[in-house]
C-alpha atoms as a PDB file:
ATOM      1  CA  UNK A   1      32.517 -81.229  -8.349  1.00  0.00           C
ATOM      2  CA  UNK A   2      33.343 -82.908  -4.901  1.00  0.00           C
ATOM      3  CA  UNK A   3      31.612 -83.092  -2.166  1.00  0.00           C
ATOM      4  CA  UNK A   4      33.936 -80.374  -0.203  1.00  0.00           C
ATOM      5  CA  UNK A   5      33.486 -78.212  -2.978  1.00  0.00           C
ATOM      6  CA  UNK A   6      29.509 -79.246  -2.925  1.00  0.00           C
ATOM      7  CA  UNK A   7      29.373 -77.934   0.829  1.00  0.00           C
ATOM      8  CA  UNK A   8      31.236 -74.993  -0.188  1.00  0.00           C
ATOM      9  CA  UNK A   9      28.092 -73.890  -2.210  1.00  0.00           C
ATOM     10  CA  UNK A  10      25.989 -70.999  -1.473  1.00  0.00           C
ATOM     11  CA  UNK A  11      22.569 -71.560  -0.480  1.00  0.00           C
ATOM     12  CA  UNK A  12      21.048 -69.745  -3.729  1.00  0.00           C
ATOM     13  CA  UNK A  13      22.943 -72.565  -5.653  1.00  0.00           C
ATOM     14  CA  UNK A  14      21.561 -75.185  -3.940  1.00  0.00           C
ATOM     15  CA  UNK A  15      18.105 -76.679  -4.263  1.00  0.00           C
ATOM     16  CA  UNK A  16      16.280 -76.184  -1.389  1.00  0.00           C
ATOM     17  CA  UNK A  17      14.169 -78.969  -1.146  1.00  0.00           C
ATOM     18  CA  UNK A  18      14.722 -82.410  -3.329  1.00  0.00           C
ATOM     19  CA  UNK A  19      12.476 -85.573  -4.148  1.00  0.00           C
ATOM     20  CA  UNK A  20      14.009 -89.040  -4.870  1.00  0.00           C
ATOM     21  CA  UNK A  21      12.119 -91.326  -6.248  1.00  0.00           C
ATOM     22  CA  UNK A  22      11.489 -94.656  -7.908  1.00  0.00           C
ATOM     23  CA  UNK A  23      10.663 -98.328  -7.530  1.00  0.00           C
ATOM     24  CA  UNK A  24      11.485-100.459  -4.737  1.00  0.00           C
ATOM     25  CA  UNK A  25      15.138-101.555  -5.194  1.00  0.00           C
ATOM     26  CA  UNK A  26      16.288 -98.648  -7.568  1.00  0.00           C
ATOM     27  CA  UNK A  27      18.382 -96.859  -5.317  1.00  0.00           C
ATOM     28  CA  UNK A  28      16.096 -93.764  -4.170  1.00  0.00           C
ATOM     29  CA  UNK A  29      17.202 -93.696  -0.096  1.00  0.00           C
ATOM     30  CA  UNK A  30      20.817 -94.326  -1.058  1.00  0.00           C
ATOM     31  CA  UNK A  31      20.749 -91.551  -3.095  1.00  0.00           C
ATOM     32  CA  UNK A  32      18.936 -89.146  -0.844  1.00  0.00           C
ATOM     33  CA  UNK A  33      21.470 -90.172   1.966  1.00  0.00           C
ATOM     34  CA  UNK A  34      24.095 -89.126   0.064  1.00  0.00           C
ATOM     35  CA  UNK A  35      22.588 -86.239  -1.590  1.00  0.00           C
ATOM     36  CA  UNK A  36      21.820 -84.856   1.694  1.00  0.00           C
ATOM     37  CA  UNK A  37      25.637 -85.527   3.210  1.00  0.00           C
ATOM     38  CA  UNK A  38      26.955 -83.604   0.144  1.00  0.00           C
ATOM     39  CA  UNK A  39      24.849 -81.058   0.529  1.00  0.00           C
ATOM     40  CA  UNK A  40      24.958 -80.298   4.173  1.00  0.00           C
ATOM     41  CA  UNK A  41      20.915 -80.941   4.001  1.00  0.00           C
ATOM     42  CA  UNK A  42      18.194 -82.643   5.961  1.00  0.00           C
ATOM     43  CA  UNK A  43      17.316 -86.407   4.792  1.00  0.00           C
ATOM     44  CA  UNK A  44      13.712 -86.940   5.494  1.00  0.00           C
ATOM     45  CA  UNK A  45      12.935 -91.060   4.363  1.00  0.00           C
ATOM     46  CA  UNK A  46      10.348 -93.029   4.364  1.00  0.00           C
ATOM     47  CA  UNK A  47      10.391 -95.478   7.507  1.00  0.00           C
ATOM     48  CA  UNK A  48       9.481 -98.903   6.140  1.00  0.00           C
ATOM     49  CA  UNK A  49      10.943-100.753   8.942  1.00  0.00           C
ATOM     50  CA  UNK A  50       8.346 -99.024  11.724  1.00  0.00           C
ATOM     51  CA  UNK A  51       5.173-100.041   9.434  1.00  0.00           C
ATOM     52  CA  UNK A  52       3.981-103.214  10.878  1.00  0.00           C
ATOM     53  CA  UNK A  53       2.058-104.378   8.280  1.00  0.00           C
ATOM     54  CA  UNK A  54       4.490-104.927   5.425  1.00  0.00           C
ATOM     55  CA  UNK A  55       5.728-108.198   6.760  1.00  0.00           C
ATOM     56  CA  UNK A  56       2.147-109.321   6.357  1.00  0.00           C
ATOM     57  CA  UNK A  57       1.717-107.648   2.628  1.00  0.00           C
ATOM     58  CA  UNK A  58       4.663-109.295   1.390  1.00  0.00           C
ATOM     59  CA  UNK A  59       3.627-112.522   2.222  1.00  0.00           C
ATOM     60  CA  UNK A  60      -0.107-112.106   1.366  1.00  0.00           C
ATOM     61  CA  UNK A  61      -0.698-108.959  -0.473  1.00  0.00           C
ATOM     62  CA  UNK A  62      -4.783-108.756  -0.509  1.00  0.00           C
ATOM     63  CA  UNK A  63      -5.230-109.564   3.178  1.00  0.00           C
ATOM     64  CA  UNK A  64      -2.529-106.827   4.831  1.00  0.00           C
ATOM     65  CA  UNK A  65      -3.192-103.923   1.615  1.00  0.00           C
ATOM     66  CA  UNK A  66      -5.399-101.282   2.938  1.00  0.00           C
ATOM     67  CA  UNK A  67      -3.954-101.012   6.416  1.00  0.00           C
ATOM     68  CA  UNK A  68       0.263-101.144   4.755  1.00  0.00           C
ATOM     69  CA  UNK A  69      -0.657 -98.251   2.590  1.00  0.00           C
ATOM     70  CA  UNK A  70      -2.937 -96.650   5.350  1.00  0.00           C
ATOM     71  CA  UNK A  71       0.066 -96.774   7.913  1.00  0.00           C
ATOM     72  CA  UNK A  72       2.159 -95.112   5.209  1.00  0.00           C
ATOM     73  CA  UNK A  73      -0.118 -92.265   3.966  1.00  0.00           C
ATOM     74  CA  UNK A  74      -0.656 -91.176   7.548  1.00  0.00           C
ATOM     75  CA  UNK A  75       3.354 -91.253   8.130  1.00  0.00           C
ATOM     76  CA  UNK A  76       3.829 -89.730   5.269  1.00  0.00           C
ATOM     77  CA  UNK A  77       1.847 -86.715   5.978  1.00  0.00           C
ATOM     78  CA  UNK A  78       2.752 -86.359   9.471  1.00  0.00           C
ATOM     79  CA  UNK A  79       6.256 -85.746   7.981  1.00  0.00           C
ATOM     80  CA  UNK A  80       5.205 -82.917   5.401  1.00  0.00           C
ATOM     81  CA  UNK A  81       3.686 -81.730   8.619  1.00  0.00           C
ATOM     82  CA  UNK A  82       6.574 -81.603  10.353  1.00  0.00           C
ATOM     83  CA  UNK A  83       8.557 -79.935   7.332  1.00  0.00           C
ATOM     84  CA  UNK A  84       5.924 -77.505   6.775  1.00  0.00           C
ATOM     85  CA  UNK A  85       6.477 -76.181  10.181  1.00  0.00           C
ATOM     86  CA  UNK A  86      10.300 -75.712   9.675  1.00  0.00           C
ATOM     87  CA  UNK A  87      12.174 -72.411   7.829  1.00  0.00           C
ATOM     88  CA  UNK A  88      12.778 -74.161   4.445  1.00  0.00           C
ATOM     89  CA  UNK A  89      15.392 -71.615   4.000  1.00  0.00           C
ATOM     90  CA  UNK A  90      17.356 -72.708   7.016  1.00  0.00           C
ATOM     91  CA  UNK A  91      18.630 -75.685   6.169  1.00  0.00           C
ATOM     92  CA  UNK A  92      18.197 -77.700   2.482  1.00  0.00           C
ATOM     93  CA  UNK A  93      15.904 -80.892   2.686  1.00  0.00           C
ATOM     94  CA  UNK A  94      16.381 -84.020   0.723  1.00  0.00           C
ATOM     95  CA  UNK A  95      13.417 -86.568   0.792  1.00  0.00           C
ATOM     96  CA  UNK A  96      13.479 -90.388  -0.754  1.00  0.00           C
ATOM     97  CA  UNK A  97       9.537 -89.589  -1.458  1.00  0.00           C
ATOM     98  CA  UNK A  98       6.970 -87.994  -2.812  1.00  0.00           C
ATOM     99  CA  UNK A  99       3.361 -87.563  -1.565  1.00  0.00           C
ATOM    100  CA  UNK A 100       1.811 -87.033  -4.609  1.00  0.00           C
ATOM    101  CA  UNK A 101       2.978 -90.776  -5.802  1.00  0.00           C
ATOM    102  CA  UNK A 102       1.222 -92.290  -2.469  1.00  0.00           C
ATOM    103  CA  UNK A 103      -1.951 -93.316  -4.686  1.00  0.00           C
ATOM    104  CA  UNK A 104       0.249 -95.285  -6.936  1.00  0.00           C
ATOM    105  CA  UNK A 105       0.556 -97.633  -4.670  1.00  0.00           C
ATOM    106  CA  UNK A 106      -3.170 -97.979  -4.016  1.00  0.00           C
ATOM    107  CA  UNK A 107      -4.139 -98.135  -7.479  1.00  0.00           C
ATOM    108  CA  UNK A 108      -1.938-101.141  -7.518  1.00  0.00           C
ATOM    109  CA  UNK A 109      -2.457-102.750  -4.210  1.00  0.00           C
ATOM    110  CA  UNK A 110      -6.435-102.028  -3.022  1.00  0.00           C
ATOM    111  CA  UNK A 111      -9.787-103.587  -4.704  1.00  0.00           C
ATOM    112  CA  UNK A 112     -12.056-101.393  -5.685  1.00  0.00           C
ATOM    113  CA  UNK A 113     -14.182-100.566  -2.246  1.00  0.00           C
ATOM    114  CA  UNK A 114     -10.799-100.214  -0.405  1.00  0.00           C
ATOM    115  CA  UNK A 115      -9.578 -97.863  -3.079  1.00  0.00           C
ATOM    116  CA  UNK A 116     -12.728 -95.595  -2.925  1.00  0.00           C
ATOM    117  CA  UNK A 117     -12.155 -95.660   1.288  1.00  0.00           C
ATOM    118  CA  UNK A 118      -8.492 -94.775   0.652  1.00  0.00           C
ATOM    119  CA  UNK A 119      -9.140 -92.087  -2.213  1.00  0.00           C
ATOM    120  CA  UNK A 120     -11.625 -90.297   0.907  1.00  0.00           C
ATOM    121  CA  UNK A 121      -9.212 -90.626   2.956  1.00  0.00           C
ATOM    122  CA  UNK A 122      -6.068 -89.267   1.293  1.00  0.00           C
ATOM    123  CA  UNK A 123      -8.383 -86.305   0.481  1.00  0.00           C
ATOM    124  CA  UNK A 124      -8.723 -85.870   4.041  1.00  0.00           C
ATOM    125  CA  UNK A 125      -5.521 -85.818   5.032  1.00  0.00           C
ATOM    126  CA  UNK A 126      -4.023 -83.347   2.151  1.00  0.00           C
ATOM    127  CA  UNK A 127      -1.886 -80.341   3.501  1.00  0.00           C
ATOM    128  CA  UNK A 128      -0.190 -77.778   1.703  1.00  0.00           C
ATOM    129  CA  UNK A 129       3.180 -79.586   1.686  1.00  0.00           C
ATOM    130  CA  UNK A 130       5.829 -78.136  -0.010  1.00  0.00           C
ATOM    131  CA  UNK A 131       6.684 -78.435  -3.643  1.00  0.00           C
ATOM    132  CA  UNK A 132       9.968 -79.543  -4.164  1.00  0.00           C
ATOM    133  CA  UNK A 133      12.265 -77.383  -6.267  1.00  0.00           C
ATOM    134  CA  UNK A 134      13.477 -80.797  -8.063  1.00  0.00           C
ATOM    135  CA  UNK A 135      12.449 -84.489  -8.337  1.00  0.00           C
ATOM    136  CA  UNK A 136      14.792 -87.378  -9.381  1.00  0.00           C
ATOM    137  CA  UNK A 137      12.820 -89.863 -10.771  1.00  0.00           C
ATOM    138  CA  UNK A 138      15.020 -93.297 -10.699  1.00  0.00           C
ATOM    139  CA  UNK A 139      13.999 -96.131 -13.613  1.00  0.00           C
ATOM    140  CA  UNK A 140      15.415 -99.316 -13.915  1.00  0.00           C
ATOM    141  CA  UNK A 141      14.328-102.427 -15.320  1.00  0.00           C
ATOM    142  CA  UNK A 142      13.117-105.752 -13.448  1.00  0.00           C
ATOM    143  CA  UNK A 143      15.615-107.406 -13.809  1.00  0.00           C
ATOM    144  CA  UNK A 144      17.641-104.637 -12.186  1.00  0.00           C
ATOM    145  CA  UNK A 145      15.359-103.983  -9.298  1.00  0.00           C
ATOM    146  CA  UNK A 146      15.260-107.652  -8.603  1.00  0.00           C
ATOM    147  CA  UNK A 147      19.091-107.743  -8.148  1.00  0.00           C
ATOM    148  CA  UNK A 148      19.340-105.181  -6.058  1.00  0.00           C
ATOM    149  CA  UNK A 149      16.664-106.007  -3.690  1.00  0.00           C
ATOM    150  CA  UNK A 150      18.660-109.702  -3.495  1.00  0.00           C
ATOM    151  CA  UNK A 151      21.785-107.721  -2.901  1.00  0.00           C
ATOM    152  CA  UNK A 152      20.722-105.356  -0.157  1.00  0.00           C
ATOM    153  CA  UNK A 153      19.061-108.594   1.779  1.00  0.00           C
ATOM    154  CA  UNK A 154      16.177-107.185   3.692  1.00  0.00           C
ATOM    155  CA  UNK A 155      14.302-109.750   4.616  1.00  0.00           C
ATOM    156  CA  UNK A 156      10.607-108.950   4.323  1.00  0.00           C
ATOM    157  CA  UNK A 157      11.429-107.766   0.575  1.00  0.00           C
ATOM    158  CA  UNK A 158      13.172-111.022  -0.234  1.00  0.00           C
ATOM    159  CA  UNK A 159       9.302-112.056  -0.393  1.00  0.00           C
ATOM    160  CA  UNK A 160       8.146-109.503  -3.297  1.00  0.00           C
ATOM    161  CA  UNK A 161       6.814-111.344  -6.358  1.00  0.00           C
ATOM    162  CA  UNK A 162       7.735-109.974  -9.579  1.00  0.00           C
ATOM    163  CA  UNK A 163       4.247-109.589 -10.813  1.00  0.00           C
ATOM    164  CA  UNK A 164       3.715-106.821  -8.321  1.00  0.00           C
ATOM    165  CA  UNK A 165       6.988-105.242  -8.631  1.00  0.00           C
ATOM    166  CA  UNK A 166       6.708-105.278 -12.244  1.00  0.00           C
ATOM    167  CA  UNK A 167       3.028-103.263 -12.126  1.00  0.00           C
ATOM    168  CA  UNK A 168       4.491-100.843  -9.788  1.00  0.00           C
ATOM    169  CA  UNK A 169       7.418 -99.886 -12.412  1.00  0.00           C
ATOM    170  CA  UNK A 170       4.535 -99.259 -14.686  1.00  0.00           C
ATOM    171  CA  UNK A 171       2.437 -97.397 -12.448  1.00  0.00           C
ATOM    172  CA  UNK A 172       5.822 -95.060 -11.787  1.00  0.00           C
ATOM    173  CA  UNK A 173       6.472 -94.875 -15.415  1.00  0.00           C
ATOM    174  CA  UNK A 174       2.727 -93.827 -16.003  1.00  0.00           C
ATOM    175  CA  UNK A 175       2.233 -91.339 -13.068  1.00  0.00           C
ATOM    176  CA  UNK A 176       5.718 -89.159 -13.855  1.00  0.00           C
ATOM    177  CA  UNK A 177       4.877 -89.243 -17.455  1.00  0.00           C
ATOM    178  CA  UNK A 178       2.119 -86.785 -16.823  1.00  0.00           C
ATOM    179  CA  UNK A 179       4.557 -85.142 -13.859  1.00  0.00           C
ATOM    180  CA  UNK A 180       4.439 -81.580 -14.522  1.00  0.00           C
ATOM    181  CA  UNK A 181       4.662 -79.992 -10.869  1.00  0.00           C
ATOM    182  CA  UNK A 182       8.065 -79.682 -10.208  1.00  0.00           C
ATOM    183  CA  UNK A 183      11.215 -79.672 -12.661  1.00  0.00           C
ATOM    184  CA  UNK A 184      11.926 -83.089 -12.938  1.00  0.00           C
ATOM    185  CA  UNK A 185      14.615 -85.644 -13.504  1.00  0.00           C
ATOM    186  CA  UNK A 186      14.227 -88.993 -15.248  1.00  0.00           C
ATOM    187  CA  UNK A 187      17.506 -90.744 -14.876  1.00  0.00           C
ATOM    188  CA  UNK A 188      18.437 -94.259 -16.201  1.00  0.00           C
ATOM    189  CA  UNK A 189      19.828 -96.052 -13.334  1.00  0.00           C
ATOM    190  CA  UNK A 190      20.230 -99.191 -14.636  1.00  0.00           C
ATOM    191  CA  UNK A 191      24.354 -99.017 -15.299  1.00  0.00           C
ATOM    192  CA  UNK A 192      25.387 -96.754 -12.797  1.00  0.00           C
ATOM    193  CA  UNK A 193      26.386 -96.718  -9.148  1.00  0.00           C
ATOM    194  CA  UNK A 194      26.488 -93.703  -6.788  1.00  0.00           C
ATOM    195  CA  UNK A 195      27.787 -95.741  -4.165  1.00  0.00           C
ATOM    196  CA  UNK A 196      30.523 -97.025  -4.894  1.00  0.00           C
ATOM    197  CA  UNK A 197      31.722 -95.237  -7.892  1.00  0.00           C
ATOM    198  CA  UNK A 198      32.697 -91.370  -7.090  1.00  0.00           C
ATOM    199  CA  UNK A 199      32.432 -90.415 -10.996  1.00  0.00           C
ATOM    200  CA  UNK A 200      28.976 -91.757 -11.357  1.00  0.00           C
ATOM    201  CA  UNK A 201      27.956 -89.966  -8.668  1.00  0.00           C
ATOM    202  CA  UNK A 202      29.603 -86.851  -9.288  1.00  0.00           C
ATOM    203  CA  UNK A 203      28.273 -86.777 -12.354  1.00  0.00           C
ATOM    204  CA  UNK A 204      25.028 -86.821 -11.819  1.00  0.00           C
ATOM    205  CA  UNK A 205      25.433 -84.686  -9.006  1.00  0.00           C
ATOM    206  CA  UNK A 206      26.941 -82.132 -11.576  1.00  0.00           C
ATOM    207  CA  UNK A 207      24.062 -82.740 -14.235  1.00  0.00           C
ATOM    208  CA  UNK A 208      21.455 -82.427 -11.246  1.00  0.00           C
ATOM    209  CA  UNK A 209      22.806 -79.127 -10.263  1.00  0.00           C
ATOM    210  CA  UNK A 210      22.063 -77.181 -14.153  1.00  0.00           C
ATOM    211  CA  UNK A 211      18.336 -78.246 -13.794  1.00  0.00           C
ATOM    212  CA  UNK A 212      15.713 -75.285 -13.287  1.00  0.00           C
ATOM    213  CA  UNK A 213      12.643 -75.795 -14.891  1.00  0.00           C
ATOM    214  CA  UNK A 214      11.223 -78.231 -17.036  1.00  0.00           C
ATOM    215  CA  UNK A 215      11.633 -82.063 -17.775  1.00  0.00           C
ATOM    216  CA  UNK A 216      14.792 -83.746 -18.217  1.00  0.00           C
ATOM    217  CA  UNK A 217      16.347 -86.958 -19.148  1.00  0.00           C
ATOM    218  CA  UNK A 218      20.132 -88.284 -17.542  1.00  0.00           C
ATOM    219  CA  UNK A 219      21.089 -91.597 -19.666  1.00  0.00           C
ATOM    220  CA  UNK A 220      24.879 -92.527 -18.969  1.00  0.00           C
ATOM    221  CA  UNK A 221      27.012 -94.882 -19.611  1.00  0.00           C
ATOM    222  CA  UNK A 222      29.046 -96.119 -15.877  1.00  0.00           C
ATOM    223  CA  UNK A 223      32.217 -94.160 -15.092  1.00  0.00           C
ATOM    224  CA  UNK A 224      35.355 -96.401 -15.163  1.00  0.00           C
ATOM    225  CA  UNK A 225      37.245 -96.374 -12.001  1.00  0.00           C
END
């Protein structure tokens, strides 16, 4: 299906509200971009770039932790908050997170006293945000994620060591093992490329679209041009 005939859709064949999500590098605000052009949607992403404190993690991790993911949590929310006040019906919404996952990060990130603080906190500032009617989960290896953050060049993430990007993939892998609030998507991105390959990206697109309810898995092989 192309992306005319993907804006040709009605609304009731649409999801209304979509979750991207993944490791650094895998590909989740690529893929919500262009979800959301195809679509005719909203793309609500995360703002790294504004969180002054990330230069300062990635270069020392422990000293800059609780305030990076602090910064994010409250960002995070304020967003929701701002969805929440919109008609969800109006216009579909495509996100490149998830609030739910924000404790991963913590978990991997924070020392014990910091993570008690932060777990008060993010109680704190819970809202009733809306569930999204489907979440892509991206996986990829570390090898993958590390070529792809070299590729894309952003400077402050040229600094990531692999030790913490590999305990993040596991902390993903663990947390949407036991995902069970929205229908979800697991999809292998390790050989494809919705970017610059049309068929690998209209496939999925076309797979994404049959999803309901329940868990499922998307492992392909890449499209040939």
């Amino acid at each position: 299906m192309s992306d005319s005939q993907l804006q040709g859709l009605s609304a009731a064949e649409l999801p209304r509200f979509i979750a991207i999500e993944g490791c650094i590098g895998v590909g989740k605000t690529s893929l919500a971009q262009r979800l959301a052009e195809s679509f005719s949607a909203d793309a609500i992403l995360e703002k790294t770039s504004s969180n002054p404190f990330l230069d300062r993690f990635y270069k020392n991790e422990r000293n800059s932790a609780l305030p990076t993911q602090l910064f994010f949590l409250f960002q995070r929310t304020q967003q929701l908050n701002d969805l929440c006040s919109e008609d969800l019906f109006q216009k579909p919404k495509v996100a490149d997170f998830l609030i739910d996952k924000d404790p991963l990060f913590a978990e991997v990130t924070l020392d014990d006293d910091e993570l008690k603080l932060y777990r008060q906190i993010y109680q704190q500032t819970q809202i009733e945000a809306p569930r999204p009617d489907l979440v892509v989960y991206l996986q990829a290896p570390i090898d993958v994620l590390q070529a792809r953050i070299e590729q894309r060049g952003v400077a402050n993430e040229q600094l990531i060591n692999n030790d913490y990007l590999s305990a993040l993939n596991d902390a993903y892998a663990r947390f949407f093992h036991f995902y069970e609030q929205s229908p979800l998507l697991i999809v292998n991105a390790t050989e494809i490329d919705w970017i610059n390959n049309e068929q690998d990206y209209q496939n999925l697109v076309n797979y994404l679209l049959t999803i309901r309810s329940g868990r499922h898995y998307y492992n392909p092989r890449p499209a040939m041009f």
